[in-house]
N, C-alpha and C. Protein backbone atom coordinates (compact mmCIF):
# COMPACT_ATOMS: atom_id res chain seq x y z
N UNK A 1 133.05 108.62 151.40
CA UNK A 1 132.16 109.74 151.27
C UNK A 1 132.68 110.73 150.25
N UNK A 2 134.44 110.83 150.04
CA UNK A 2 134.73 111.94 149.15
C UNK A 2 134.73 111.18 148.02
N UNK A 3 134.43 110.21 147.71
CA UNK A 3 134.10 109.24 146.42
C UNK A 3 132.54 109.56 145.76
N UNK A 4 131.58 109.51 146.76
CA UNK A 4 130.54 109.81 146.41
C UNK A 4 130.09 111.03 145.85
N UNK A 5 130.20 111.89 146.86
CA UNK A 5 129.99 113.17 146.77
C UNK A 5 130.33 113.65 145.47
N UNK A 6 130.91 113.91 144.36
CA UNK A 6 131.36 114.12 143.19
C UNK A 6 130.07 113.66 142.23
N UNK A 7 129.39 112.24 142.65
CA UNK A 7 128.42 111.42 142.14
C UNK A 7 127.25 112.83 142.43
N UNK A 8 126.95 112.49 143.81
CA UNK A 8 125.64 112.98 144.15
C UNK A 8 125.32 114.53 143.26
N UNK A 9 126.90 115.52 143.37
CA UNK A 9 126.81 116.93 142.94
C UNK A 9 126.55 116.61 141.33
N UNK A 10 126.51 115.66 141.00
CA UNK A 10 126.54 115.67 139.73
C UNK A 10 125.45 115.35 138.93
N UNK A 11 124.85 114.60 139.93
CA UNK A 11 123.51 114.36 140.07
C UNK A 11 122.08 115.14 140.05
N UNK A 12 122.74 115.62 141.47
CA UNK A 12 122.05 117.30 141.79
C UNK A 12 122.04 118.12 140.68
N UNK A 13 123.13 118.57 139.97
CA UNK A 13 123.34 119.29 139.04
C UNK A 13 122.25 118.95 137.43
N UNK A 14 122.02 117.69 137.38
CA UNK A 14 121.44 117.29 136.23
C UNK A 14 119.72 117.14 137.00
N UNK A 15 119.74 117.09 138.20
CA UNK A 15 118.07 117.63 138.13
C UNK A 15 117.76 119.19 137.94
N UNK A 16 118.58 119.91 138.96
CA UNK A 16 118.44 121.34 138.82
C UNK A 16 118.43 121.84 137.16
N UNK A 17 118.95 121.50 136.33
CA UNK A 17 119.13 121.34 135.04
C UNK A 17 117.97 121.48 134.29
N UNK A 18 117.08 119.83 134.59
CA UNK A 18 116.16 119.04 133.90
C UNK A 18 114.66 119.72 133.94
N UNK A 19 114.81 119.88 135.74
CA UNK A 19 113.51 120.70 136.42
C UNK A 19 113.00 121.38 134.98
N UNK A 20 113.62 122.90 134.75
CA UNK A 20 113.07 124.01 134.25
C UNK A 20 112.49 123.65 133.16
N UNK A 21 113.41 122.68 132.31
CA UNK A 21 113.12 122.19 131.20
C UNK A 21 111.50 121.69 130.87
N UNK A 22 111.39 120.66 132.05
CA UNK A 22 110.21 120.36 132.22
C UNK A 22 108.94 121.06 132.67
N UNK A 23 109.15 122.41 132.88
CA UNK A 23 108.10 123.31 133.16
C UNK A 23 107.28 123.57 132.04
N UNK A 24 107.84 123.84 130.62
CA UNK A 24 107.22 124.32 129.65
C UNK A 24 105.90 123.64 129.59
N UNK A 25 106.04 122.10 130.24
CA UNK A 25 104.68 121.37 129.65
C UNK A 25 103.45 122.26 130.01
N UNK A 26 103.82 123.01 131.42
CA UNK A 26 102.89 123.82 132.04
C UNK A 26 102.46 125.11 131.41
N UNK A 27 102.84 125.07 130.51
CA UNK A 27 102.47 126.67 130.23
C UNK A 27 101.12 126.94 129.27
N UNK A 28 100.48 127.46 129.46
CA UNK A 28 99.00 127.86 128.47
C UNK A 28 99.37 128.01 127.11
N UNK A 29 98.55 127.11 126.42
CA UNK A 29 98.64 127.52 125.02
C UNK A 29 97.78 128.78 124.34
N UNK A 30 98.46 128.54 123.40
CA UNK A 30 98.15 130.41 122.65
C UNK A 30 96.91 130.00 121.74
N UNK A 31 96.26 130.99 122.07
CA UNK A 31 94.60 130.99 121.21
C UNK A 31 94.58 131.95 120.28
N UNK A 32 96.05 132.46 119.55
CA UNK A 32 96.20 133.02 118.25
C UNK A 32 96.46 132.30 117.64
N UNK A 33 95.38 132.73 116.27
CA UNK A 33 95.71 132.22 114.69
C UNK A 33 96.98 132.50 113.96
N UNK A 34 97.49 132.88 114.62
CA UNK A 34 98.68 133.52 113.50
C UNK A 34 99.85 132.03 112.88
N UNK A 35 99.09 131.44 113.51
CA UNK A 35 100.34 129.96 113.23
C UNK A 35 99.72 129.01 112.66
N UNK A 36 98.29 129.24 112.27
CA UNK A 36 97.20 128.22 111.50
C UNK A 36 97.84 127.38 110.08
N UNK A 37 97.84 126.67 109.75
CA UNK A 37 98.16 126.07 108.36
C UNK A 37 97.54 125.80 107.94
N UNK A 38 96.66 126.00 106.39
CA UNK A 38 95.44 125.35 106.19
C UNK A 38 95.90 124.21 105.23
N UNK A 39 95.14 122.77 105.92
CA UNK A 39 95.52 121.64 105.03
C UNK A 39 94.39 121.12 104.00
N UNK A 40 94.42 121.16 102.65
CA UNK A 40 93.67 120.61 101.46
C UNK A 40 93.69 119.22 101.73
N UNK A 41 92.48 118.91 101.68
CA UNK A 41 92.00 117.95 101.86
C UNK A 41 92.71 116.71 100.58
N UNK A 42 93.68 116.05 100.46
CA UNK A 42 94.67 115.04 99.97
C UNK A 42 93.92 114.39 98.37
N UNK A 43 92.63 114.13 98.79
CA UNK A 43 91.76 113.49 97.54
C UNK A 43 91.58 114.46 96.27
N UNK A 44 91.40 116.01 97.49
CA UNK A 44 91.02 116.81 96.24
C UNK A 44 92.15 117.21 95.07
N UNK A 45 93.04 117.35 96.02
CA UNK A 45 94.66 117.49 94.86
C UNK A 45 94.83 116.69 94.18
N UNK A 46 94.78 115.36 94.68
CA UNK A 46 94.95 114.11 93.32
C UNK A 46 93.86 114.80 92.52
N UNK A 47 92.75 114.70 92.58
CA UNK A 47 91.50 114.99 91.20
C UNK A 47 91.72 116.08 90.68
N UNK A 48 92.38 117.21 91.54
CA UNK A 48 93.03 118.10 90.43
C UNK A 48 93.82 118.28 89.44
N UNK A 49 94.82 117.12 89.97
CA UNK A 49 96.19 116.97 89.33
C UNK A 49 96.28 115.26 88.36
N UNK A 50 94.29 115.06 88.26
CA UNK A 50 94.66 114.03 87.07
C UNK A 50 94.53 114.34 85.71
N UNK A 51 95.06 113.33 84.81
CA UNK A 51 95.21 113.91 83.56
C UNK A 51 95.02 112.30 82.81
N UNK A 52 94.66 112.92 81.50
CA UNK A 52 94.88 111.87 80.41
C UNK A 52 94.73 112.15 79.61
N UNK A 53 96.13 111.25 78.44
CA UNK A 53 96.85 112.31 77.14
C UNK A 53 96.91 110.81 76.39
N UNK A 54 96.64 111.27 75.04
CA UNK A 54 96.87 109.94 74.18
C UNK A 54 97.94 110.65 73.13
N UNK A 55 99.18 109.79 72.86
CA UNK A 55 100.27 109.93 72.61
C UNK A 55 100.70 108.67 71.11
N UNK A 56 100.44 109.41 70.23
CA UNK A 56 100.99 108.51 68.56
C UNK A 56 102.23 107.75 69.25
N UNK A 57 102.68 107.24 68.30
CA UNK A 57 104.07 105.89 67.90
C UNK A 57 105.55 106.94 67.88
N UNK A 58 105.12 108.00 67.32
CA UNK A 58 106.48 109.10 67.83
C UNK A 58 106.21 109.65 69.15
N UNK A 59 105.40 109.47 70.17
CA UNK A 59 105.19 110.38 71.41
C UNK A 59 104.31 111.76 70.78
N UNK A 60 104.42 112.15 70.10
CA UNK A 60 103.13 113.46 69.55
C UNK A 60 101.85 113.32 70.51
N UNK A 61 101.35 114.29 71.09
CA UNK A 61 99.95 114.34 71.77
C UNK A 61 99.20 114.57 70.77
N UNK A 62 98.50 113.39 70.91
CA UNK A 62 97.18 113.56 70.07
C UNK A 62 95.88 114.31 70.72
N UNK A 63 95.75 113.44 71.86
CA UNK A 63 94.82 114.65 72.67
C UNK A 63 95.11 114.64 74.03
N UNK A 64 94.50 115.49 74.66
CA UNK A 64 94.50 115.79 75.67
C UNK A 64 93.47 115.68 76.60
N UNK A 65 93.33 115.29 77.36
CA UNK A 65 91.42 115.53 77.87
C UNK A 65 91.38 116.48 79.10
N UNK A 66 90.19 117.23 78.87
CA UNK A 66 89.72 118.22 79.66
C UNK A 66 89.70 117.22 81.50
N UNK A 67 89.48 118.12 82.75
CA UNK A 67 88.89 117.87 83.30
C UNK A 67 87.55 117.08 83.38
N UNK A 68 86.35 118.17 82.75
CA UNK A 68 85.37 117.82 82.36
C UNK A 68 85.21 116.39 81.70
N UNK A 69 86.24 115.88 80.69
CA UNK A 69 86.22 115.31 79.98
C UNK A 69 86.17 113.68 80.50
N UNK A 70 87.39 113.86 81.44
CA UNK A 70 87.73 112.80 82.31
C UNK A 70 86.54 112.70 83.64
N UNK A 71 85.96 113.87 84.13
CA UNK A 71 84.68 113.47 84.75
C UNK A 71 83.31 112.57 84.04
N UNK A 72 83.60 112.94 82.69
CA UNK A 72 82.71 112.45 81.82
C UNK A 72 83.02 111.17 81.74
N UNK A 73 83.75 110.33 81.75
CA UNK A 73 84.52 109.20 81.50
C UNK A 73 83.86 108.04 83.02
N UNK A 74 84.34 109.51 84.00
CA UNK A 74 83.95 108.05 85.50
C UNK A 74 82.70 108.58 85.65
N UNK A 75 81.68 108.92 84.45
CA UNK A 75 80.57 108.85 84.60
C UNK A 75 80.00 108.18 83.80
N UNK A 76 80.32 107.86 82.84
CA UNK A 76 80.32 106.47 81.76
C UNK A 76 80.66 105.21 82.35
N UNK A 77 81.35 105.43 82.86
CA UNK A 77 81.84 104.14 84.19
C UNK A 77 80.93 103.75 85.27
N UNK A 78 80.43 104.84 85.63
CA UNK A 78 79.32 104.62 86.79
C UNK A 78 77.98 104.15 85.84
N UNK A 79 77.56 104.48 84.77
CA UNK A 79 76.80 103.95 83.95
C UNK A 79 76.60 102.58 83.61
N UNK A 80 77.66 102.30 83.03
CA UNK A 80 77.95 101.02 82.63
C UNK A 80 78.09 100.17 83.58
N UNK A 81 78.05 100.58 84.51
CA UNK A 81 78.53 99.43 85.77
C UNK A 81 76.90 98.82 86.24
N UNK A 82 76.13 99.77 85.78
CA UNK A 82 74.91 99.29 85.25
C UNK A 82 74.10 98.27 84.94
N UNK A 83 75.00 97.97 82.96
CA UNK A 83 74.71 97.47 82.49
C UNK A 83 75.59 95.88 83.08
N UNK A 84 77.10 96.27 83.80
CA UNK A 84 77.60 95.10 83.91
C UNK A 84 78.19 95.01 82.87
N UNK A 85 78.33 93.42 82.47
CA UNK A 85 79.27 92.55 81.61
C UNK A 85 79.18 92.92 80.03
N UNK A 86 77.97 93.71 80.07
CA UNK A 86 77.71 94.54 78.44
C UNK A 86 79.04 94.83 77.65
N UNK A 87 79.66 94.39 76.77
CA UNK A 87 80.88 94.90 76.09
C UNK A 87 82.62 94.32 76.96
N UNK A 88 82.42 93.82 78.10
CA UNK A 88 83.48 93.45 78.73
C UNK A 88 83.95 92.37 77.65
N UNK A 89 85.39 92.77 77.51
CA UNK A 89 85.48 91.43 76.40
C UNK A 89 86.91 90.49 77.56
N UNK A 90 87.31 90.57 78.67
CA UNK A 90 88.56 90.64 79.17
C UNK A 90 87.96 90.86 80.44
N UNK A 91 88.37 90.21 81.47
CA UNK A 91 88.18 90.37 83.22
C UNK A 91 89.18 90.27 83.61
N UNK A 92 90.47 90.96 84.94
CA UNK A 92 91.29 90.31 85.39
C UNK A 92 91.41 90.62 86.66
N UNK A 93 91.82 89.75 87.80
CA UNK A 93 91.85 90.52 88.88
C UNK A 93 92.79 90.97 89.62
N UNK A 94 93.33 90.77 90.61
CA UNK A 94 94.32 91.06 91.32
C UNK A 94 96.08 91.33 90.74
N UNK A 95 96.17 92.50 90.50
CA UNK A 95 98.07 92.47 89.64
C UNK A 95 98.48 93.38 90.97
N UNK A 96 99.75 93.24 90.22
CA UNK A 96 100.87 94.33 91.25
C UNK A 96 101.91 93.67 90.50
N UNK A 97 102.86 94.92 89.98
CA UNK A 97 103.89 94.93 89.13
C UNK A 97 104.57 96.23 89.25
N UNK A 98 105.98 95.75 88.97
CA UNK A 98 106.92 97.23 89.41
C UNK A 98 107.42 97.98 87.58
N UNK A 99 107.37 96.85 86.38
CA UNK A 99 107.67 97.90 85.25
C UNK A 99 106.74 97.75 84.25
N UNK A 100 106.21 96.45 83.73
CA UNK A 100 105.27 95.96 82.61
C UNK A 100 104.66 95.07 82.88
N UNK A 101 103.00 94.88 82.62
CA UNK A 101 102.96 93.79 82.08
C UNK A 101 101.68 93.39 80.99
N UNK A 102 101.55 92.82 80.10
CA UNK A 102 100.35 92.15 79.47
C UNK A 102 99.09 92.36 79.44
N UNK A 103 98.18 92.48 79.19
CA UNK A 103 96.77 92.64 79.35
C UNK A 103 96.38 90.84 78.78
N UNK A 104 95.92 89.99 79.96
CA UNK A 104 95.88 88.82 79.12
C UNK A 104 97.47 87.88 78.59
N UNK A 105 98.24 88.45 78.96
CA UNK A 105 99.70 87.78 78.75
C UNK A 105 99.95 87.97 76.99
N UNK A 106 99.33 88.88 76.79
CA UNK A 106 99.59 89.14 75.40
C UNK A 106 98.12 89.17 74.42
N UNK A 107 96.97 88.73 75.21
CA UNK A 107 96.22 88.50 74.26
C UNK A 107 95.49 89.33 73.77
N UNK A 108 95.33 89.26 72.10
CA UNK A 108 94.73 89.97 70.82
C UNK A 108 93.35 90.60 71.33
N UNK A 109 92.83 91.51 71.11
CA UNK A 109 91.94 92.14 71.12
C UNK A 109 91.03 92.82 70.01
N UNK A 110 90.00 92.68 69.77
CA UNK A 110 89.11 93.20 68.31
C UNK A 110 88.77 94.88 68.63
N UNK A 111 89.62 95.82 68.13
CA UNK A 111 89.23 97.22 68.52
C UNK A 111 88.56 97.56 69.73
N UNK A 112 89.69 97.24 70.46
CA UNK A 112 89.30 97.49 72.33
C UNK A 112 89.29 99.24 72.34
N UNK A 113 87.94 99.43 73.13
CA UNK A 113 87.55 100.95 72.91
C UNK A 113 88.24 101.50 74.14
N UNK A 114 88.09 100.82 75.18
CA UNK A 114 88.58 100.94 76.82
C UNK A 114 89.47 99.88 77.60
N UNK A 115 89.56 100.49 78.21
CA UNK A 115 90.39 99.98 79.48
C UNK A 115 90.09 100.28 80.93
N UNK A 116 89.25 99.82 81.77
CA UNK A 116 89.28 99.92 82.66
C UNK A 116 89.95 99.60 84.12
N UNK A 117 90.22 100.48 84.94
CA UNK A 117 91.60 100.00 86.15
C UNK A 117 90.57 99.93 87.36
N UNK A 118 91.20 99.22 88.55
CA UNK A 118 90.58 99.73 89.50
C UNK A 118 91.56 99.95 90.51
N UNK A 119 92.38 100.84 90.69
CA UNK A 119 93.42 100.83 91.43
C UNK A 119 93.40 100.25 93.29
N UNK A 120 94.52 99.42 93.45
CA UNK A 120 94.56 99.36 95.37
C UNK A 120 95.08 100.11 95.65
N UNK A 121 96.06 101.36 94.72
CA UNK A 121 96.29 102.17 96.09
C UNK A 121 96.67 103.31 95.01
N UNK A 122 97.40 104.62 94.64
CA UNK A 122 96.80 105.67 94.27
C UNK A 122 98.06 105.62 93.17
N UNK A 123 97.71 105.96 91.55
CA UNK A 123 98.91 105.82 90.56
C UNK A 123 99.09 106.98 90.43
N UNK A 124 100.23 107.02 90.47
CA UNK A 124 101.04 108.82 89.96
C UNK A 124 101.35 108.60 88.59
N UNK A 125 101.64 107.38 87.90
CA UNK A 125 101.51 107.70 86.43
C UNK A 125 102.01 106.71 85.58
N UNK A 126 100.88 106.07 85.05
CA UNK A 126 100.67 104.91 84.01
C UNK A 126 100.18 104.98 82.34
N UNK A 127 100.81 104.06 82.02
CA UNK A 127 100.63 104.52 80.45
C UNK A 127 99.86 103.06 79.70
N UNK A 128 98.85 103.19 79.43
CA UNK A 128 98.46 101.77 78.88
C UNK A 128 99.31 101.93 76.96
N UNK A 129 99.91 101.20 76.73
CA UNK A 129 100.31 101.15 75.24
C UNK A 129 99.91 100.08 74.61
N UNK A 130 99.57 100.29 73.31
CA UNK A 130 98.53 99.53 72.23
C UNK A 130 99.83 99.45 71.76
N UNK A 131 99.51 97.84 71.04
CA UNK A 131 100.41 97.40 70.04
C UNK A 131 99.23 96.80 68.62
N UNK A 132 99.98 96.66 68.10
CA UNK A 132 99.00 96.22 66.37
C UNK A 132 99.33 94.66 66.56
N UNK A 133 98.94 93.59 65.70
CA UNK A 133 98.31 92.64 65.53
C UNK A 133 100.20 92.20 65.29
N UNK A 134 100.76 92.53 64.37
CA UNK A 134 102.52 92.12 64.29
C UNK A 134 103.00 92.60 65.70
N UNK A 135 102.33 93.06 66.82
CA UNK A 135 103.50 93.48 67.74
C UNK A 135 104.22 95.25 67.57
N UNK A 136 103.67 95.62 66.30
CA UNK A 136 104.16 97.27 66.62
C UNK A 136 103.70 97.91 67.40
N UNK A 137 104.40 98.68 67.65
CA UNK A 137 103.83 99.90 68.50
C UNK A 137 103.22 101.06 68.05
N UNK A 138 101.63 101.52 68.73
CA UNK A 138 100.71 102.15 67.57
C UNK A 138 100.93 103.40 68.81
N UNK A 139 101.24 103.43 69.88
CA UNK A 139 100.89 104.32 70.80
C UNK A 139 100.39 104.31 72.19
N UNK A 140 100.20 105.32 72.78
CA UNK A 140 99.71 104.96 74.38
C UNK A 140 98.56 105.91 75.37
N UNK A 141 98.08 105.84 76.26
CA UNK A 141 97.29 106.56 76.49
C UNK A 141 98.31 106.77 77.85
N UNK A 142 98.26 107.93 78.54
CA UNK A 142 99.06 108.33 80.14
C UNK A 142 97.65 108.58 80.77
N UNK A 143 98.15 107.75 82.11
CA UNK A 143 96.96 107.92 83.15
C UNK A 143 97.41 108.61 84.29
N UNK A 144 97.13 109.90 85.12
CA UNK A 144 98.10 110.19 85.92
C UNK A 144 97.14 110.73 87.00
N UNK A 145 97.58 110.58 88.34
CA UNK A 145 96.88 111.01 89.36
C UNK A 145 95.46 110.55 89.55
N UNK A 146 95.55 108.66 89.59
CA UNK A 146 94.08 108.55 90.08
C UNK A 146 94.64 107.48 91.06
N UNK A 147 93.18 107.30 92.04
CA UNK A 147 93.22 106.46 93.54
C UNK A 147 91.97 105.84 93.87
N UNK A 148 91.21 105.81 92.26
CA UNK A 148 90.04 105.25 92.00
C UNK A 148 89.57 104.81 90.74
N UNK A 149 88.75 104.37 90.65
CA UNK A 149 88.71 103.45 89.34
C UNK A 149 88.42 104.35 88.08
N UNK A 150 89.12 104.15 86.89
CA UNK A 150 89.71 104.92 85.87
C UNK A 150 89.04 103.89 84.66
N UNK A 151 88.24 104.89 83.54
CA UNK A 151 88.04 104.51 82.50
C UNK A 151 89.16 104.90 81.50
N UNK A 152 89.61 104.21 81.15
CA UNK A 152 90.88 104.78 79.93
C UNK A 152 90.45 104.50 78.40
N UNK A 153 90.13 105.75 78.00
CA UNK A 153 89.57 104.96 76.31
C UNK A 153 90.86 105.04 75.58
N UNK A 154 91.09 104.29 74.81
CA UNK A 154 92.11 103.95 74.11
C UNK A 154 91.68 103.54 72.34
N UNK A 155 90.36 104.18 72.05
CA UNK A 155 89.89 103.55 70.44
C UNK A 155 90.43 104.87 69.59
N UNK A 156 91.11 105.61 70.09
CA UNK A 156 91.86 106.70 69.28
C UNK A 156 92.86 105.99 68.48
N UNK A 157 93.45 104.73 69.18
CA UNK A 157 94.45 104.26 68.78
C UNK A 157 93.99 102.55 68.64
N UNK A 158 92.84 102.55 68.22
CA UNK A 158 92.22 100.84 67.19
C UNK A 158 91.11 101.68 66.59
N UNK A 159 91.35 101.89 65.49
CA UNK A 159 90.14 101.83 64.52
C UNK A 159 89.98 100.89 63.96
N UNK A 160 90.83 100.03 63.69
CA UNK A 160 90.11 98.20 62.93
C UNK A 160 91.37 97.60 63.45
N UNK A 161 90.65 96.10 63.13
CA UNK A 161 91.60 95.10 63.57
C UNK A 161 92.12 94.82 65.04
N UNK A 162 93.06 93.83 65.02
CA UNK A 162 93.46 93.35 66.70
C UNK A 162 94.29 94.00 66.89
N UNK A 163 94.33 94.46 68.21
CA UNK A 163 95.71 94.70 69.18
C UNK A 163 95.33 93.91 70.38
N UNK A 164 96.95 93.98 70.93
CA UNK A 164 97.77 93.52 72.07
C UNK A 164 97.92 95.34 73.17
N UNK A 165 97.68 94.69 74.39
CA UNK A 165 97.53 96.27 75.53
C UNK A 165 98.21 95.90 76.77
N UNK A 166 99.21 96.60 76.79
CA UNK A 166 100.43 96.60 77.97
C UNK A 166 100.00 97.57 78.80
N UNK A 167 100.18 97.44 79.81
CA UNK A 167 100.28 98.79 80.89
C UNK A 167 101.89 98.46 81.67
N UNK A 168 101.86 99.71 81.62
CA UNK A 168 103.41 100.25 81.77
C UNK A 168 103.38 101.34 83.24
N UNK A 169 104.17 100.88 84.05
CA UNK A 169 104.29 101.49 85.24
C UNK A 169 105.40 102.73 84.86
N UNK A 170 105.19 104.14 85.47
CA UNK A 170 106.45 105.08 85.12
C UNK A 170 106.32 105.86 86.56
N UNK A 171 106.50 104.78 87.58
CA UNK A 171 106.72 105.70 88.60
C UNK A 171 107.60 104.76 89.39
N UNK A 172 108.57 105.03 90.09
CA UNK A 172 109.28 104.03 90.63
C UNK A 172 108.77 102.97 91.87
N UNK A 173 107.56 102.95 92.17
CA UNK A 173 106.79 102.36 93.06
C UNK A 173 105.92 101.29 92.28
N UNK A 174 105.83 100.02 92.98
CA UNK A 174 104.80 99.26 91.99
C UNK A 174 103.17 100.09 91.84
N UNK A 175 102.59 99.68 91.06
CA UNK A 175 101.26 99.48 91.13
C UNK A 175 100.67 98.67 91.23
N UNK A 176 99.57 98.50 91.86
CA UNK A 176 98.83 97.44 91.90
C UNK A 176 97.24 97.81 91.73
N UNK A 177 96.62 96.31 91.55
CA UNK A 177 95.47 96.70 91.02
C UNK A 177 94.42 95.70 91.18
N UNK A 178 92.59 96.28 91.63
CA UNK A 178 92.12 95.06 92.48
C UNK A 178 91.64 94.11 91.49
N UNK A 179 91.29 94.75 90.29
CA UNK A 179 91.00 94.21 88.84
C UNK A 179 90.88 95.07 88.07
N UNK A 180 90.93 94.46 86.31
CA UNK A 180 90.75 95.51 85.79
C UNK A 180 89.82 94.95 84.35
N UNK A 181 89.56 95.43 83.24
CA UNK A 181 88.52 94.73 82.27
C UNK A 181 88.93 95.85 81.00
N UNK A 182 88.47 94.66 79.68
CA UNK A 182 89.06 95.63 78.26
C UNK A 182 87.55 95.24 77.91
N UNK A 183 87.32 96.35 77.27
CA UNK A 183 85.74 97.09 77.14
C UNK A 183 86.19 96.87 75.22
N UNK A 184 84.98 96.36 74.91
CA UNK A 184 85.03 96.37 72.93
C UNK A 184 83.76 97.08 72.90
């Protein structure tokens, strides 16, 4: 019994303890605002915070595009989706890649005006880069903050002749993508 007893008080001791603890569940919650957080709705911040910049062979911004500008764009998109296969010169579907890859595994293009993405899940920031017909590098367009399908014009950088069109991941997460199509 003087074996136990040491047990039981110790026992005792860790309910008497626990009890109070467990009272709080009981207590009325507070019907003041003063602790409110207001949460922005997640979609709208990405569309605030997208952008797209076309960038020369030294990195120089060539342009910049407005808001407006880029609304104008996934409204050309919603247009054309229209017409369909009108101007699609390139279909591809399903990628996911963590640094580069190909448009076509390299293949030539006749003054590709666009680029269209359709993202699976939301890019924080991609750069499609044009190369010239030898393989130089003419420049790139940055795509940043979209989680929906993205027209990227890129004829700032083909006024004649073929290029080759890489997309380039610059976020340390892959991207992936459900398809995507090069618009002439």
């Amino acid at each position: 019994m003087k074996k136990t007893f040491p047990k039981f008080a110790a026992l005792g001791l860790t309910f008497a303890l626990a009890i109070p603890g467990t009272a709080a569940f009981a207590e009325t919650p507070s019907t003041s605002n003063d602790n409110v957080i207001q949460q922005e709705n997640p979609v709208e911040i990405q569309q605030e915070n997208r952008s797209i910049e076309v960038f020369d062979k030294d990195g120089n911004l060539v342009k910049a595009y407005s808001k407006e500008e880029i609304d104008a764009l996934q409204n050309q998109l919603a247009k054309a989706k229209e017409v369909q296969t009108l101007g699609i010169t390139y279909s591809f579907g399903y990628t996911q890649f963590n640094d580069n890859v190909w448009i076509g595994g390299g293949k030539k293009f006749y003054r590709p005006k666009s680029v269209i993405l359709d993202p699976a899940k939301y890019i924080k920031n991609l750069a499609v880069r044009v190369y010239d017909d030898s393989s130089q590098y003419i420049g790139e367009v940055s795509a940043k903050g979209f989680n929906s399908e993205i027209n990227i014009p890129i004829s700032h950088l083909t006024p004649s002749g073929n290029y080759k069109i890489k997309l380039q991941n610059r976020d340390i997460y892959d991207v992936a993508f459900h398809s995507g199509h090069v618009w002439e």
